[in-house]
N, C-alpha and C. Protein backbone atom coordinates (compact mmCIF):
# COMPACT_ATOMS: atom_id res chain seq x y z
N UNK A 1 28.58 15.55 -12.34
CA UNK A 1 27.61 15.47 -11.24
C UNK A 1 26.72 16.72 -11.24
N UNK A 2 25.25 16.69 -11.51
CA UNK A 2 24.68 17.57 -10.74
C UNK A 2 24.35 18.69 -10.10
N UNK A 3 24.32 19.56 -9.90
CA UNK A 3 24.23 20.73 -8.92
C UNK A 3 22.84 20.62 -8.30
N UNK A 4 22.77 19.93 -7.47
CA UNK A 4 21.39 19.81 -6.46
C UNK A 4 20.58 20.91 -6.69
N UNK A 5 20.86 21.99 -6.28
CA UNK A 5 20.15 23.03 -5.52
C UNK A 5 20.07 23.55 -6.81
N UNK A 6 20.90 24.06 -7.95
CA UNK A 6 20.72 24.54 -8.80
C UNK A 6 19.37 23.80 -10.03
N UNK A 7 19.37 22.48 -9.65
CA UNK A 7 18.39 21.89 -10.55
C UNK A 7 16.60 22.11 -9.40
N UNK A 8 16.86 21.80 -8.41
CA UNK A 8 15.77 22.78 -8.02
C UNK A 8 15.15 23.67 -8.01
N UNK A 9 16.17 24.68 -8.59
CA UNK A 9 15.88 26.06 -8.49
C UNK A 9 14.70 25.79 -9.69
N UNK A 10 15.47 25.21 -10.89
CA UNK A 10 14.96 25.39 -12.09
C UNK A 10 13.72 25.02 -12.14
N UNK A 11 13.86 23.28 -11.42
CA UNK A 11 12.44 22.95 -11.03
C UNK A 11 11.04 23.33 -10.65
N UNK A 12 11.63 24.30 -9.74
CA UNK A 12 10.50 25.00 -8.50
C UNK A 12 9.98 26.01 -9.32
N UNK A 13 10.65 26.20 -10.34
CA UNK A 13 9.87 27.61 -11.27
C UNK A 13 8.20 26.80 -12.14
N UNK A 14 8.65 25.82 -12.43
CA UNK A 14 7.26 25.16 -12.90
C UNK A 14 6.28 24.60 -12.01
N UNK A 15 5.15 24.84 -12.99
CA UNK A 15 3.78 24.87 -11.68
C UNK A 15 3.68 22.91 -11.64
N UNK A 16 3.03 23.15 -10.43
CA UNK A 16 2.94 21.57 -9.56
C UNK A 16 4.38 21.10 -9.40
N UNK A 17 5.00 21.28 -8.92
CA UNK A 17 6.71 21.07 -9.25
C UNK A 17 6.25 20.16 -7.29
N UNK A 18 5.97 20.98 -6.44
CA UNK A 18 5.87 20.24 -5.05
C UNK A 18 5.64 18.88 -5.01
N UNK A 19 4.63 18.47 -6.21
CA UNK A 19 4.10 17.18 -6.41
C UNK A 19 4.29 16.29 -7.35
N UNK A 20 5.85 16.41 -7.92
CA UNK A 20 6.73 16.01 -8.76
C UNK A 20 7.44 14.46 -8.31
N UNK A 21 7.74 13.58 -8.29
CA UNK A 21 8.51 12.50 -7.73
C UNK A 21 9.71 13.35 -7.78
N UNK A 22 10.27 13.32 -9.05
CA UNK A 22 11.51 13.93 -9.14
C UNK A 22 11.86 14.96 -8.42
N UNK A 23 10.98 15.97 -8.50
CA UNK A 23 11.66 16.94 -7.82
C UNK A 23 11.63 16.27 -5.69
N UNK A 24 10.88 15.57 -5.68
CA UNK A 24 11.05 15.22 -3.99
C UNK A 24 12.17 14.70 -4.27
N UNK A 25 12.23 13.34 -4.63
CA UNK A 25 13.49 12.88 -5.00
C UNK A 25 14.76 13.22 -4.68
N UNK A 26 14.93 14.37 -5.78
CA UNK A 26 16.18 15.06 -5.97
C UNK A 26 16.50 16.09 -4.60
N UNK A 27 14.87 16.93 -4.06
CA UNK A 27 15.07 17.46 -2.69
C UNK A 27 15.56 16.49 -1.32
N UNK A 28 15.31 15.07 -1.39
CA UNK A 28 15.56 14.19 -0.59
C UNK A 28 17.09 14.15 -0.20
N UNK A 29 18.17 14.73 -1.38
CA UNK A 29 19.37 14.31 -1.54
C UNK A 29 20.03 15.52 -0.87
N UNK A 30 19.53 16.72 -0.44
CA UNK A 30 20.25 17.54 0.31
C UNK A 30 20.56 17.26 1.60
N UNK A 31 19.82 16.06 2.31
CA UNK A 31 20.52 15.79 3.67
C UNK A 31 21.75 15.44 3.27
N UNK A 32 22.45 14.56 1.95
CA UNK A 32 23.56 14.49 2.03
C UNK A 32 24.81 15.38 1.01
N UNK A 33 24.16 16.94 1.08
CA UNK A 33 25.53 17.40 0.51
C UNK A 33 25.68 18.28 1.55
N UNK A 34 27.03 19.20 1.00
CA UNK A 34 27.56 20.21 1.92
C UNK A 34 26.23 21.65 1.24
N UNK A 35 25.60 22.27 2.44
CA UNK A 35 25.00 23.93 2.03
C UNK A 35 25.67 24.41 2.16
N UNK A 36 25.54 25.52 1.11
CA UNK A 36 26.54 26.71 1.20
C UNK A 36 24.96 27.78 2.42
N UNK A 37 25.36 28.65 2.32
CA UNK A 37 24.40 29.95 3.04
C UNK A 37 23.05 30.37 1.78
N UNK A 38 24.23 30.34 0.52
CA UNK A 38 23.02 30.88 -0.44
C UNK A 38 21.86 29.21 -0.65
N UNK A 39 22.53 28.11 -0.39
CA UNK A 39 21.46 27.47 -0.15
C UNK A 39 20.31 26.81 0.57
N UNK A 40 21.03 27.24 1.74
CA UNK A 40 20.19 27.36 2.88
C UNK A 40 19.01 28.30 2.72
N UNK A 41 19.00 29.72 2.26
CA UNK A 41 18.27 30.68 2.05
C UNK A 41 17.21 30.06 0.89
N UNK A 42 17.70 29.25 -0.22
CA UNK A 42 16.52 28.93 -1.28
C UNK A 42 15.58 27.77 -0.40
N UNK A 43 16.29 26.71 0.49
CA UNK A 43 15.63 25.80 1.38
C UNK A 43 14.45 26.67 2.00
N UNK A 44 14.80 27.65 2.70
CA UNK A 44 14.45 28.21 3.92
C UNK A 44 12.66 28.71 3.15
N UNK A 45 13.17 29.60 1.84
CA UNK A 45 12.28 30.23 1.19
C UNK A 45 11.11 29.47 0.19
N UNK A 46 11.72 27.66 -0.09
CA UNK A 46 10.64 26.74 -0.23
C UNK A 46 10.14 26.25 0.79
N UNK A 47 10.62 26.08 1.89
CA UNK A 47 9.44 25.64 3.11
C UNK A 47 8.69 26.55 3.80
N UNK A 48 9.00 27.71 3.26
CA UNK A 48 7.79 28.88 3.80
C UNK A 48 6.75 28.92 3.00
N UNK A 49 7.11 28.99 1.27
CA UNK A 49 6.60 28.73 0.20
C UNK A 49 5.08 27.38 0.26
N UNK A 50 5.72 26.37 0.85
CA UNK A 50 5.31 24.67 0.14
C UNK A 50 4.09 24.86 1.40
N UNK A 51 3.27 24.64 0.03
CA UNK A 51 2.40 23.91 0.87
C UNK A 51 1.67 22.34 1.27
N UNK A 52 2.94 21.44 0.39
CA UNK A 52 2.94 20.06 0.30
C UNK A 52 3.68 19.82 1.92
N UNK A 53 2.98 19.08 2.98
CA UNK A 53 3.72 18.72 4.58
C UNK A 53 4.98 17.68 3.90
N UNK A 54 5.00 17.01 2.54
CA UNK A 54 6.59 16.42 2.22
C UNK A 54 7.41 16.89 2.13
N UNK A 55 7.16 17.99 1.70
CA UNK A 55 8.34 19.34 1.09
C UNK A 55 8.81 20.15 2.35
N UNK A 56 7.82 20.06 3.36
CA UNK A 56 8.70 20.65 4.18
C UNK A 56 8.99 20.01 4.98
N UNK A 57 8.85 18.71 5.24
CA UNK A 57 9.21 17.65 6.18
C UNK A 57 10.84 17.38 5.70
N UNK A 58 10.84 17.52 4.35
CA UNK A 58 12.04 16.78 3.60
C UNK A 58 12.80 17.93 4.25
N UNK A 59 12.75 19.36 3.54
CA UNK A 59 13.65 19.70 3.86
C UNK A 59 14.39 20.69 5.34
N UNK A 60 12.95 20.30 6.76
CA UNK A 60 13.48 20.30 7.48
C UNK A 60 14.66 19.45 8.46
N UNK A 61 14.42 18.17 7.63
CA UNK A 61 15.66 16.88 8.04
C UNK A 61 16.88 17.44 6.97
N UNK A 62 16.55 18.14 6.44
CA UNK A 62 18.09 18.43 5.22
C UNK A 62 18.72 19.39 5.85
N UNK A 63 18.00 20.29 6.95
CA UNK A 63 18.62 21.60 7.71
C UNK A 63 18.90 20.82 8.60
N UNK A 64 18.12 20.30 9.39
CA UNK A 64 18.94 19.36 10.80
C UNK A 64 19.88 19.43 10.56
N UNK A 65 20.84 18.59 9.49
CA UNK A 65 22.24 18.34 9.33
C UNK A 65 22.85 19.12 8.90
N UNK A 66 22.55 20.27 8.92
CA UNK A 66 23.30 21.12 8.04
C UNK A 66 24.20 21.52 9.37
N UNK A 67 25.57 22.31 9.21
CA UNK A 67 26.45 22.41 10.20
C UNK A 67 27.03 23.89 9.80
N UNK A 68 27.77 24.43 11.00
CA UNK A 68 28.31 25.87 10.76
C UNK A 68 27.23 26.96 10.20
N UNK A 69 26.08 27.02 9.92
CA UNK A 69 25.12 27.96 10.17
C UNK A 69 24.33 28.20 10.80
N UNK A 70 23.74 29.17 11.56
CA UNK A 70 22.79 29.32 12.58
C UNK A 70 21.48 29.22 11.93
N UNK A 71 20.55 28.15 12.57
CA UNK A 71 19.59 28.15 12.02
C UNK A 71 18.15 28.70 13.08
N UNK A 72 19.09 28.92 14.00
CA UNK A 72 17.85 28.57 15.32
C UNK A 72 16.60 29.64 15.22
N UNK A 73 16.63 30.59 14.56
CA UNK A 73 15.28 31.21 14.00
C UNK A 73 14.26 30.56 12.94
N UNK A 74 15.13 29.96 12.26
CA UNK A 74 14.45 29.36 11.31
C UNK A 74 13.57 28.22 12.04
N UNK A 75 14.15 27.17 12.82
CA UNK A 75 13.70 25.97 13.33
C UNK A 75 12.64 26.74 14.64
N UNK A 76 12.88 27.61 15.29
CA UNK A 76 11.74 28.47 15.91
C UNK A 76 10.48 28.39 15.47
N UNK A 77 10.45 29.20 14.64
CA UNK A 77 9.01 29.30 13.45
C UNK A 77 8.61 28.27 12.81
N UNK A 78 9.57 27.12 12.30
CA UNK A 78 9.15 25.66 11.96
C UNK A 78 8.41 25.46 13.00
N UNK A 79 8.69 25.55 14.14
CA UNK A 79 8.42 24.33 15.09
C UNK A 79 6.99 25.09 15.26
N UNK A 80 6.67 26.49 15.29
CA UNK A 80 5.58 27.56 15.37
C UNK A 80 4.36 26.59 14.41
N UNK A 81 4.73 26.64 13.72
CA UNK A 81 4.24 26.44 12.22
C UNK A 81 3.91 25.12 11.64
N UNK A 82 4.38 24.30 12.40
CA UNK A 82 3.84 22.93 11.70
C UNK A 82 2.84 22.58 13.24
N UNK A 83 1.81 21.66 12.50
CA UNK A 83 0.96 21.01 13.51
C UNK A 83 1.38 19.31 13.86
N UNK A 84 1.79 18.46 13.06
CA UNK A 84 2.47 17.30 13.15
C UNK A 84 3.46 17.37 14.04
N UNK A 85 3.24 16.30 15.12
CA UNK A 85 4.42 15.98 16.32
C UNK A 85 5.77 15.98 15.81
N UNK A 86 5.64 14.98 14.80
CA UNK A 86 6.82 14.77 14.63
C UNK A 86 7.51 15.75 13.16
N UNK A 87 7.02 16.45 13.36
CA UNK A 87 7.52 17.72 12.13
C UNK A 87 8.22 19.04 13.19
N UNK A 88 7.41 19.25 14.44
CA UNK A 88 7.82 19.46 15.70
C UNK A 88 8.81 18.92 16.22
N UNK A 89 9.34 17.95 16.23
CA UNK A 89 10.38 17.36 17.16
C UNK A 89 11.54 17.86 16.57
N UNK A 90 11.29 17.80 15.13
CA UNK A 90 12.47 17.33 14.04
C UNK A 90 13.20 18.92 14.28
N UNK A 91 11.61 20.12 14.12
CA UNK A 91 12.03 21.39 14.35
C UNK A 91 13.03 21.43 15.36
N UNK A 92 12.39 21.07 16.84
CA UNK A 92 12.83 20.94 18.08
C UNK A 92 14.70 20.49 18.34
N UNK A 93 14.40 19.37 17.24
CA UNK A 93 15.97 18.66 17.20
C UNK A 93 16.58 19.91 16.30
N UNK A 94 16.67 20.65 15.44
CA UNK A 94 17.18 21.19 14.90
C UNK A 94 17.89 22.52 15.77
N UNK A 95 16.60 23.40 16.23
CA UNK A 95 16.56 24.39 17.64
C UNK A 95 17.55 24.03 18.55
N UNK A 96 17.66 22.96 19.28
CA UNK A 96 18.73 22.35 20.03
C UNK A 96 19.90 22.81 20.13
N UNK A 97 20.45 22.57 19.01
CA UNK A 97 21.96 22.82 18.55
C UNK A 97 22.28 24.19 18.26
N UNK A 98 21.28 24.94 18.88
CA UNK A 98 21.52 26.49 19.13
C UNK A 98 21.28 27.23 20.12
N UNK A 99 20.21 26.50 20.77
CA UNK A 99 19.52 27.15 21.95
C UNK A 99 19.84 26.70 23.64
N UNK A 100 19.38 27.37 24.20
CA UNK A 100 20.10 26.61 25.63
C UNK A 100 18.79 25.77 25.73
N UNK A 101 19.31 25.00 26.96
CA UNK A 101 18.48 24.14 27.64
C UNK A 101 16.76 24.56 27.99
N UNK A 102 17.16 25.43 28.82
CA UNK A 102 15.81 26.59 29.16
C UNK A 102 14.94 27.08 27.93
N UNK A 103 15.43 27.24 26.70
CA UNK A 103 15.02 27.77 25.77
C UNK A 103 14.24 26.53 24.98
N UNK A 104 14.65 25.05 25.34
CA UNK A 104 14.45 24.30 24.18
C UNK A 104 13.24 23.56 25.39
N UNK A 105 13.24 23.79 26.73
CA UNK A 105 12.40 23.44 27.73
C UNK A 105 10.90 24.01 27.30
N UNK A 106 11.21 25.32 27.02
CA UNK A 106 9.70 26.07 26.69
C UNK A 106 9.15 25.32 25.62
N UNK A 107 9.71 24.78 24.40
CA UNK A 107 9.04 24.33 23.70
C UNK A 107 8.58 22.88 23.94
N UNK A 108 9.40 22.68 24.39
CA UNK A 108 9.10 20.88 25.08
C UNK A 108 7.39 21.04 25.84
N UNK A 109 7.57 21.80 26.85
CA UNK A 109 6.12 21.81 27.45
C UNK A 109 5.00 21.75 26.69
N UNK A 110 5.48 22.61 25.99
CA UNK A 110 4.06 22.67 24.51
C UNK A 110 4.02 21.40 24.06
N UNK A 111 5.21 21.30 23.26
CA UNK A 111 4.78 19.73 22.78
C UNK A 111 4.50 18.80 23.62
N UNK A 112 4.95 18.51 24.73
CA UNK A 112 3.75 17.50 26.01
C UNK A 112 2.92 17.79 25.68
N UNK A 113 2.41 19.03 26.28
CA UNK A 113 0.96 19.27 26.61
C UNK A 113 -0.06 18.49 25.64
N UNK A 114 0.67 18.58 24.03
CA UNK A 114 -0.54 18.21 22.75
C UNK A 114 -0.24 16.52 22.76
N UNK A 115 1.07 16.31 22.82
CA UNK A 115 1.31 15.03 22.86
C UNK A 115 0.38 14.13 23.71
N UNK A 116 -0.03 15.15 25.03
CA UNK A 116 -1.10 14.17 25.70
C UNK A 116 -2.58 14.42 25.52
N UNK A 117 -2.62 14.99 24.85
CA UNK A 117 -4.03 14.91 24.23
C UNK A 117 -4.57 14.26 22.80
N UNK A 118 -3.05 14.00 22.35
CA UNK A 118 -3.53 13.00 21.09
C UNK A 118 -4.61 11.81 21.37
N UNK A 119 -4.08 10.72 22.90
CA UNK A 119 -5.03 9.69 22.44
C UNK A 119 -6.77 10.07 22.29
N UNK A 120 -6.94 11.61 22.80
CA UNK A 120 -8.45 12.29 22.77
C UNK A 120 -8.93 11.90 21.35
N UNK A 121 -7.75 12.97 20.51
CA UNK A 121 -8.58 13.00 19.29
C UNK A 121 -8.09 11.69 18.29
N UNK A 122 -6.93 11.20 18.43
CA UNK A 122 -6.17 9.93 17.90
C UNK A 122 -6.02 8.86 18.45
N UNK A 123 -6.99 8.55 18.92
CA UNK A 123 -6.39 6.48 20.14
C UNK A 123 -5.52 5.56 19.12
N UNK A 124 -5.61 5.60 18.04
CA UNK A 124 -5.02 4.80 17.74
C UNK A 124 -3.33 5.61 16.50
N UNK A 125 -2.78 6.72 17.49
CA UNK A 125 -1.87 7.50 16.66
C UNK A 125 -0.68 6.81 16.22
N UNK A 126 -0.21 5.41 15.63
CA UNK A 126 0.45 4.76 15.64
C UNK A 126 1.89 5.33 15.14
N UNK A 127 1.32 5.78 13.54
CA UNK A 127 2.15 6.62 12.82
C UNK A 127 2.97 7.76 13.56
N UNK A 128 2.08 8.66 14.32
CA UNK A 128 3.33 9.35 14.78
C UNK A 128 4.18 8.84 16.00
N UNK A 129 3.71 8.03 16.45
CA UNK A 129 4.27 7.76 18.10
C UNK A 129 5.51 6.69 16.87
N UNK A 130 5.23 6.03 15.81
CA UNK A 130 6.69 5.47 15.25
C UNK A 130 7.83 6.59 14.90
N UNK A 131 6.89 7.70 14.38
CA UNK A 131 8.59 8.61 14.25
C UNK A 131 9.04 9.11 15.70
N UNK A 132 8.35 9.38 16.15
CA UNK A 132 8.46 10.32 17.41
C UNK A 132 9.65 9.28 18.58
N UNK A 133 9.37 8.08 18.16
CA UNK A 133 10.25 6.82 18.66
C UNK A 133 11.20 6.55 18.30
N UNK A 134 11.34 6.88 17.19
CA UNK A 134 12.40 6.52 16.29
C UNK A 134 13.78 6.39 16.35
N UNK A 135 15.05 6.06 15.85
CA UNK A 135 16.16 6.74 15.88
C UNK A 135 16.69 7.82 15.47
N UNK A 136 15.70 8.72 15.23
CA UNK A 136 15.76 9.96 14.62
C UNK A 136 15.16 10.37 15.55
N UNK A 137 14.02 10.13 16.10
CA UNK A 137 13.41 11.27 17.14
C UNK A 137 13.70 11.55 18.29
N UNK A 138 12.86 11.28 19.62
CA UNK A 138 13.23 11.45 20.93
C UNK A 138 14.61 10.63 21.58
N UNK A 139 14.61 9.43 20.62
CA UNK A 139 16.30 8.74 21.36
C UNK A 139 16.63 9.49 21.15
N UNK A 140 17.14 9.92 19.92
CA UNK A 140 18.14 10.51 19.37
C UNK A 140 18.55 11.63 20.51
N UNK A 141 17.50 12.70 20.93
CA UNK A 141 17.29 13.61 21.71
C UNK A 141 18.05 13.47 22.73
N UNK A 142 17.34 12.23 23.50
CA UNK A 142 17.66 11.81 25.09
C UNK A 142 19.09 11.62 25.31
N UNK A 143 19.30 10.36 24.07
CA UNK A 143 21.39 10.51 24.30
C UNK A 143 22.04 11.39 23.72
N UNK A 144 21.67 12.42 23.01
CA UNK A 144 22.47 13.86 22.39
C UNK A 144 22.45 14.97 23.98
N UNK A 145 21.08 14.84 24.03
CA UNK A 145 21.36 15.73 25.31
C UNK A 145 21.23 16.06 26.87
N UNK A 146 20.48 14.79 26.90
CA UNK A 146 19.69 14.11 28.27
C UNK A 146 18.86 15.12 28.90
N UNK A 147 18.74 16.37 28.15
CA UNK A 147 17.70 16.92 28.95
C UNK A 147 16.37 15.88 29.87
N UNK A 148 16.11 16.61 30.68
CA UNK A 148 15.21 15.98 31.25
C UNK A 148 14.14 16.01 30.28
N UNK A 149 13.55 17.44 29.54
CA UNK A 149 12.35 17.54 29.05
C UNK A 149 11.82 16.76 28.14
N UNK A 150 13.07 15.80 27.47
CA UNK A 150 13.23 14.96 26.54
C UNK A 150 13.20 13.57 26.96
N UNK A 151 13.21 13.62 28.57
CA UNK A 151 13.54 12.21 28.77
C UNK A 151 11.79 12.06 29.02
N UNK A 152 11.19 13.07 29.76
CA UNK A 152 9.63 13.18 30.13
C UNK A 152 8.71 12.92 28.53
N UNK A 153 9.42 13.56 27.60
CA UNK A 153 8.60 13.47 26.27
C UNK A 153 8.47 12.27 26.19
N UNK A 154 9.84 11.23 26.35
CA UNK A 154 10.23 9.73 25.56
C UNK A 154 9.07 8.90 26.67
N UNK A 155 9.59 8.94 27.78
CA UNK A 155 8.73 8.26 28.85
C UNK A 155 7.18 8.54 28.40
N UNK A 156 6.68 9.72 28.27
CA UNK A 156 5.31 9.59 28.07
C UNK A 156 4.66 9.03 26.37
N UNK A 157 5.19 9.91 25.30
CA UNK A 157 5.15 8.98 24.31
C UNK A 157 5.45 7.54 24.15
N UNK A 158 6.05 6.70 25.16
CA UNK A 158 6.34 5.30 24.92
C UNK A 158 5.34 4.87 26.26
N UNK A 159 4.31 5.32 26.99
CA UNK A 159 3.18 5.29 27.37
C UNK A 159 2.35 5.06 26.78
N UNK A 160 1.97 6.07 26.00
CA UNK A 160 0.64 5.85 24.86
C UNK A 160 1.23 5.05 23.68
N UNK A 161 2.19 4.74 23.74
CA UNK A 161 2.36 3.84 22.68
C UNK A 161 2.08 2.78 23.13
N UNK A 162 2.13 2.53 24.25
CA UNK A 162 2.66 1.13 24.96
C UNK A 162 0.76 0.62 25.02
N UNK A 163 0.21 1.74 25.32
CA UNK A 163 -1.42 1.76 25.45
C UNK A 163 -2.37 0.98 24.72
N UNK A 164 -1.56 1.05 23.87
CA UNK A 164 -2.21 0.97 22.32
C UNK A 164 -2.05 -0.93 22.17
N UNK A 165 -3.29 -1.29 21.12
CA UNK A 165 -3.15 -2.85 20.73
C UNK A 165 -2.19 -3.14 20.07
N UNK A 166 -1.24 -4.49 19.76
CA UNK A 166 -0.05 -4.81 19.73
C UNK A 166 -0.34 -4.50 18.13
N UNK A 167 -1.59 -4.90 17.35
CA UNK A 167 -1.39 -4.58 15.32
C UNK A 167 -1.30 -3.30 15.49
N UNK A 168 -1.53 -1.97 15.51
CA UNK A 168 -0.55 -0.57 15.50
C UNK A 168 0.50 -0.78 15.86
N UNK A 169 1.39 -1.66 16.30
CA UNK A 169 3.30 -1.46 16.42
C UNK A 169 3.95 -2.45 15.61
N UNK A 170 5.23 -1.67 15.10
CA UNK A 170 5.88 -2.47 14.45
C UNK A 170 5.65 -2.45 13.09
N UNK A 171 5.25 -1.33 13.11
CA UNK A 171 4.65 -1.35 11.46
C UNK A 171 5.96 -0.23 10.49
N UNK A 172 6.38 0.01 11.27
CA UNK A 172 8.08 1.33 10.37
C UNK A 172 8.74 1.55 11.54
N UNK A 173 9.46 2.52 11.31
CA UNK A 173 10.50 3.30 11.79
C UNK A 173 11.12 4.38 10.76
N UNK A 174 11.96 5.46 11.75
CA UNK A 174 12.94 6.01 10.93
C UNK A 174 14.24 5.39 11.37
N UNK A 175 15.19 5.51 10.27
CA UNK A 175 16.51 5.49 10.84
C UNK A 175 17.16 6.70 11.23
N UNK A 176 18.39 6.37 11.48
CA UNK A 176 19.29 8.00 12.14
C UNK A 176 19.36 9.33 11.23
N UNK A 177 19.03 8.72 9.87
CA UNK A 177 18.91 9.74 8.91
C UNK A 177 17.69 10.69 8.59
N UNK A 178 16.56 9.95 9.29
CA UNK A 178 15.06 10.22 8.94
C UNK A 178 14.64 10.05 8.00
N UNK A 179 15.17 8.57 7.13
CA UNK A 179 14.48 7.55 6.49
C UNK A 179 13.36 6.87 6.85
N UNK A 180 12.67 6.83 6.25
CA UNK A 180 11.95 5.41 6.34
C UNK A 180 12.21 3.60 6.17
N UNK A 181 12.14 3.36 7.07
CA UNK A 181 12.71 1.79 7.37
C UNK A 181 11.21 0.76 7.48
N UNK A 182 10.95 0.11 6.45
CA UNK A 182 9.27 -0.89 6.94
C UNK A 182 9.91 -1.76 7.69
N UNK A 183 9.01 -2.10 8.85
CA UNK A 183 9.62 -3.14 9.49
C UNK A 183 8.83 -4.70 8.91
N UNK A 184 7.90 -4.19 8.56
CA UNK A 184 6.67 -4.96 7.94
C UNK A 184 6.21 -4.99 6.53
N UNK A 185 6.13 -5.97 5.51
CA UNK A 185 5.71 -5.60 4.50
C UNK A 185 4.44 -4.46 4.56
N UNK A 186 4.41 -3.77 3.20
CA UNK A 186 2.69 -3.02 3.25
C UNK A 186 1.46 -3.89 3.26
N UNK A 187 1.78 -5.04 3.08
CA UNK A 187 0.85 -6.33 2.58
C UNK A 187 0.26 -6.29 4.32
N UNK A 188 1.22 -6.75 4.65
CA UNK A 188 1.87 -7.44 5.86
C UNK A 188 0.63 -6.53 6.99
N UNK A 189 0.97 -5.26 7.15
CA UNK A 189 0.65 -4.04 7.48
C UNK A 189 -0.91 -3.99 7.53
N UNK A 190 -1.12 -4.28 6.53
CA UNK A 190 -2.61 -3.97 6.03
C UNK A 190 -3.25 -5.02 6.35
N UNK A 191 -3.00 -6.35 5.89
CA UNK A 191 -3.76 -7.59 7.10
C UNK A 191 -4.12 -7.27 8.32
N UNK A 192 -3.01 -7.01 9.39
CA UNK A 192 -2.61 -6.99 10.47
C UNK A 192 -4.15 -5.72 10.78
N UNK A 193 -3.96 -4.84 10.33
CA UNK A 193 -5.08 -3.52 10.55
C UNK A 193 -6.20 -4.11 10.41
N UNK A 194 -6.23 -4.46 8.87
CA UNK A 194 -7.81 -4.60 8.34
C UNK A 194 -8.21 -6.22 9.73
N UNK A 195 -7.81 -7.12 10.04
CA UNK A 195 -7.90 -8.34 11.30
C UNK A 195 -8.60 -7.50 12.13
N UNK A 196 -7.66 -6.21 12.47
CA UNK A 196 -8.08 -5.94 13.83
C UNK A 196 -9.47 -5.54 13.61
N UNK A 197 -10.21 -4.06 12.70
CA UNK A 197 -10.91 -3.77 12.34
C UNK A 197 -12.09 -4.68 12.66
N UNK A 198 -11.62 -5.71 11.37
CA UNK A 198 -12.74 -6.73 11.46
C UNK A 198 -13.19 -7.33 12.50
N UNK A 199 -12.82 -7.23 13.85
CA UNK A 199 -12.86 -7.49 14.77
C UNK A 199 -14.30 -7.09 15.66
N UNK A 200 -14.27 -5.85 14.83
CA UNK A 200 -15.23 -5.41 15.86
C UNK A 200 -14.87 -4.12 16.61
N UNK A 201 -13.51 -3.79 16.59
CA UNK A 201 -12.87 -3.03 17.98
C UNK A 201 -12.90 -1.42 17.15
């Protein structure tokens, strides 16, 4: 078998390596091993590194699960640092499992605040209001910890979702892992859009 992290390493030394199948691929597979510390630190030091939003999307769901290390500085500055909601949440979910209530409240406000200004610059934000919905995202949140700030996020994101014309829904999901799940063929998907379009609207 393998050594995950060690074939990354090797990887990441060659140029365009971020935009590799393989190497996502093979980064995809650290949500399911055990990190040691020294690999947490090479994670930590490619998502500061990457400037591909896959590379660090991937392997902020690979720290989520990671267990018995403190990450809550790290997921701090993620959450600082990415502009995507749901690259934010994921931060947010990670922060959680270190921080108190009060602490994970401050960041919640922020993320409202932008969350309600998406339909300004995005009316039709379908894509993120599906992760942000997800079983990876704000559920996940609400029954892990019932904060309130989480229950206000879910309630208002499933507002503007709800806002929105019925062809933007139903088009993915994540699962509990922060997979991607189609609920819809891409075929399927793309009718449904290009209809509406043609519409006129």
């Amino acid at each position: 078998m393998i050594n995950i992290i060690e074939e990354l390493k090797k990887m990441s030394q060659k140029r365009g390596y971020e935009n590799k199948d393989d190497f996502q691929q093979l980064l995809e597979r650290c949500k399911d091993i055990t990190l040691s510390n020294e690999d947490v630190e090479f994670l930590i030091e490619l998502y500061f590194k990457a400037k591909n939003l896959y590379i660090r999307n991937t392997i902020l769901k690979a720290l989520v699960f990671c267990e018995d290390i403190d990450l809550k500085e790290f997921f701090l500055k993620a959450f600082k640092k990415e502009r995507y909601l749901d690259m934010r949440l994921t931060a947010i979910r990670g922060y959680a499992k270190y921080a108190t209530e009060k602490e994970v409240e401050k960041l919640m406000t922020k993320f409202i605040e932008i969350l309600m200004k998406r339909p300004e610059s995005t009316p039709y934000n379908y894509q993120e209001y599906e992760l942000l919905r997800s079983a990876f995202g704000l559920p996940y949140l609400v029954n892990q910890y019932g904060y309130a700030c989480f229950v206000q996020a879910y309630e208002q994101e499933e507002k503007q979702y709800n806002a929105m014309p019925d062809a933007f829904k139903g088009h993915f999901t994540l699962n509990e892992r922060g997979d991607i799940v189609q609920l819809r063929s891409l075929g399927e998907s793309k009718k449904t859009l290009d209809d509406f379009w043609s519409r006129g609207n």
